[in-house]
Every structure is written in structure tokens, then in C-alpha cells.
Protein backbone atom coordinates (compact mmCIF):
# COMPACT_ATOMS: atom_id res chain seq x y z
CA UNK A 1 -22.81 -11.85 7.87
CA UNK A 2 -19.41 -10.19 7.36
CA UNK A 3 -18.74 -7.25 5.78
CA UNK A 4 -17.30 -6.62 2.57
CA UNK A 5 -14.21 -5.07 3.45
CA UNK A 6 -14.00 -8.38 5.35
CA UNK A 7 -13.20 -10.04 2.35
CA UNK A 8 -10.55 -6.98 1.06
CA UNK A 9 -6.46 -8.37 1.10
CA UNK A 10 -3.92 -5.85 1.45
CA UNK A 11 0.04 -6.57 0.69
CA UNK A 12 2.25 -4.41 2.85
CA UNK A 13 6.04 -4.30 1.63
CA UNK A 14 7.86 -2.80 4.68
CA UNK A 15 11.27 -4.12 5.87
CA UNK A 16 11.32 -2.34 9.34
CA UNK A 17 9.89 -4.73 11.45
CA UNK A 18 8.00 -2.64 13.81
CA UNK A 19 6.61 -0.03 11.27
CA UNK A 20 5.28 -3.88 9.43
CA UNK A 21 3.66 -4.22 12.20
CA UNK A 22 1.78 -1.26 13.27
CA UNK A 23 0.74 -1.01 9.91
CA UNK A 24 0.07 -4.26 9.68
CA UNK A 25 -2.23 -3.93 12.88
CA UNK A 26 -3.69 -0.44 11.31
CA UNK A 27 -4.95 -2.80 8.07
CA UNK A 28 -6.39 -5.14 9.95
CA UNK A 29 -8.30 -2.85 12.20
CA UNK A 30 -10.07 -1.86 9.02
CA UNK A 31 -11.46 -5.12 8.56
CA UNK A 32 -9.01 -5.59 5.92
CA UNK A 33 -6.71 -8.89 5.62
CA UNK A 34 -3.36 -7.63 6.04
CA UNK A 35 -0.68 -9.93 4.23
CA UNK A 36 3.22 -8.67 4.85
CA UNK A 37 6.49 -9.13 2.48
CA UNK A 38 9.69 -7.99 3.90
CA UNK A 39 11.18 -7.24 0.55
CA UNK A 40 9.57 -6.63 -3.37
CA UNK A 41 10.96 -10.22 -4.15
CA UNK A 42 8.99 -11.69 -1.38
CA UNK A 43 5.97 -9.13 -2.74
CA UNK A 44 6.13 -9.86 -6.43
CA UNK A 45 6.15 -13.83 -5.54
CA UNK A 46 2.63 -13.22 -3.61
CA UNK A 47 1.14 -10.96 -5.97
CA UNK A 48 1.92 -13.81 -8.61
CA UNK A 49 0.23 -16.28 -6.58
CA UNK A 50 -2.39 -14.54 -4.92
CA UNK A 51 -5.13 -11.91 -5.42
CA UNK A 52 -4.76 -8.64 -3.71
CA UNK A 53 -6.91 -5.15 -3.47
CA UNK A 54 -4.44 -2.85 -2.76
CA UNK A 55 -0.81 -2.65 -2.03
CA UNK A 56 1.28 -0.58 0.39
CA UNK A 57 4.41 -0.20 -0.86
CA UNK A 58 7.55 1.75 1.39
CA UNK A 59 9.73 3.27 -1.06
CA UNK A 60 12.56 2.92 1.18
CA UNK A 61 12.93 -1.06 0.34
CA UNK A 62 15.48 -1.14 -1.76
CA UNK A 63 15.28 -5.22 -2.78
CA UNK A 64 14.77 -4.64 -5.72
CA UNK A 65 14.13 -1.22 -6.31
CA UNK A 66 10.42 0.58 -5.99
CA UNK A 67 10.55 0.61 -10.17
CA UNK A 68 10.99 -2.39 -10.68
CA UNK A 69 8.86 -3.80 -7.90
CA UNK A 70 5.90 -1.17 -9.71
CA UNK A 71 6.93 -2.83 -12.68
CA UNK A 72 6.35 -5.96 -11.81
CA UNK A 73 2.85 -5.19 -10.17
CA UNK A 74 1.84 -3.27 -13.43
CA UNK A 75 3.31 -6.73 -15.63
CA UNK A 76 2.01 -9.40 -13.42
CA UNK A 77 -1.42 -7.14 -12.17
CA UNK A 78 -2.28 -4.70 -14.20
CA UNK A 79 -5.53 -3.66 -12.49
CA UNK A 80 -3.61 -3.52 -9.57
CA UNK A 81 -1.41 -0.91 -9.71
CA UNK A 82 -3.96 1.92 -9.87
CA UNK A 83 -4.39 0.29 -6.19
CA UNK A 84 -0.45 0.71 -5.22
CA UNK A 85 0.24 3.26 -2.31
CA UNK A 86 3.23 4.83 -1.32
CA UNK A 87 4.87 5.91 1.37
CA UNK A 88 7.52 8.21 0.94
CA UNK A 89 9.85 10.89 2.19
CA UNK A 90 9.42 14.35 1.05
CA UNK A 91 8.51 13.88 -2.51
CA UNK A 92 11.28 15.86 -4.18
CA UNK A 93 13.39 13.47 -5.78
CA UNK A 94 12.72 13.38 -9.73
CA UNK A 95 13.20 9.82 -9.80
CA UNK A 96 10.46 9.20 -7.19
CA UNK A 97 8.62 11.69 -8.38
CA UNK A 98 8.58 10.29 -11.91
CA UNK A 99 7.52 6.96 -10.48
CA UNK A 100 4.42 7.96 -8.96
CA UNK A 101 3.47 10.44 -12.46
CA UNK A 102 4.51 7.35 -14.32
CA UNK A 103 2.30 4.73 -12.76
CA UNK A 104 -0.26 7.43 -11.34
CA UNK A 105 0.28 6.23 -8.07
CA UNK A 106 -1.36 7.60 -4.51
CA UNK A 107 1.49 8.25 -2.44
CA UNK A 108 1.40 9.87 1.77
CA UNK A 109 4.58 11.31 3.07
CA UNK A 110 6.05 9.29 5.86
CA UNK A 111 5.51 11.66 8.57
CA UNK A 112 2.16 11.64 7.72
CA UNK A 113 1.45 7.74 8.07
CA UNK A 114 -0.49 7.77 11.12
CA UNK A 115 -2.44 10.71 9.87
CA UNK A 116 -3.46 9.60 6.60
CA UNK A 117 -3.21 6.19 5.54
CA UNK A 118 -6.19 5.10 7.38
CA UNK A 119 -8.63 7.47 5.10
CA UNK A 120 -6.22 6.62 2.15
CA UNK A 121 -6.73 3.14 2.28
CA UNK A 122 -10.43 3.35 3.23
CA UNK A 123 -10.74 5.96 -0.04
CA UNK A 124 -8.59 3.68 -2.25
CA UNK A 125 -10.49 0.14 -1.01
CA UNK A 126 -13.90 2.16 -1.17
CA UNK A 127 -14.68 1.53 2.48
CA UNK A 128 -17.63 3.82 4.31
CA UNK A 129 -15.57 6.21 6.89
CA UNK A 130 -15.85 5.38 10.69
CA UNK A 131 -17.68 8.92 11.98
CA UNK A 132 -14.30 9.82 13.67
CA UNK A 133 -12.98 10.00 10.13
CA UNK A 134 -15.47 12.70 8.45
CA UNK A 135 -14.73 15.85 8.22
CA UNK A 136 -17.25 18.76 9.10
């Protein structure tokens, strides 16, 4: 019998081919199916055809804009964008900034990738942590 995170799709939107694919890798190491766009028009044309449980979203796609591809996740999806995470820079640009208060978006700083998004997307598809991942 499979599990259930077995049966959990996540959409990564990341242009930089080898970053796609170590993520891609890190997604589907947690049992997860791992589905990849290259840009948000490739992303929004998925999520309108298909059923996802999360999205990772790189805010440095800029095809079209991370607003407008949130936008069109909150329009298409509703449900779905309390299930959008970010990666960013240093969060100190107002307009990103407003964009994650906006849409109350979970967000991890890009030098933190490798560090985080594992428990982030374990937290966020309410997966039970592998003992390496609990904290004493």
C-alpha cells in the first residue's frame, strides 16, 4: 500500500535548469510527485488543467511576473494559494514583501533552500518528519 504523500503533486516554477532539478529530485525524495514549469505561463496552464498540493514558486522568474503568476493561482485555485511557497532573496524589497503579506504566503530565503525547504514542504503538505528532521 502506498503512502499518502505518495499521492501529493507538487508544481515547481524554476527557470534555472539545474536548481529545477535538484529541487525537483528533493520533491520527489519526499514521496511527493514533482511536476516542473520553466516559466508562470507554462505554470498557470498546468494549474488550469491539473490538480496540485502545493506550489514552489522562485520569485526570480520573471515570465510573467511573481504577482501575476500569484494572481493567477489565487483566480484559477483559490485553495491553493495558502499552499504557494517562495523562494526568495533577502526579503527586503516592499514589493516582494507586499506579495507574500498580500497572499499570506510561506516564503525561505534562497540561501537557505537546502536547509529548509525539505521541513517546509513536509510542514506545508502535512507529511510526518523523517527522525533526521526533528529537533531535540
Amino acid at each position: 500500500m502506498k503512502s499518502p504523500s505518495h499521492h501529493r503533486k507538487v508544481l515547481l516554477i524554476e527557470s534555472e535548469p539545474a536548481s529545477r532539478e535538484a529541487l525537483r529530485v528533493l520533491i520527489n525524495n519526499l514521496g511527493c510527485q514533482g511536476e516542473v514549469a520553466d516559466d508562470g505561463h507554462e505554470a498557470l496552464a498546468l494549474i488550469r488543467r491539473k490538480d496540485f498540493d502545493a506550489v514552489l514558486l522562485d520569485l526570480r522568474n520573471s515570465s510573467p511576473p511573481p504577482e501575476e503568476v500569484v494572481s493567477g493561482i489565487h483566480d484559477m485555485r483559490p485553495s491553493l494559494v495558502g499552499s504557494v511557497l517562495v523562494i526568495t532573496g533577502e526579503v527586503a524589497d516592499s514589493s516582494t514583501l507586499e506579495l507574500i503579506e498580500r497572499y499570506f504566503l510561506l516564503h525561505i530565503r534562497q540561501s537557505r533552500v537546502t536547509f529548509d525547504l525539505a521541513g517546509r514542504l513536509r510542514a506545508l503538505l502535512r507529511l510526518s518528519p523523517v527522525p533526521s528532521e526533528i529537533q531535540m
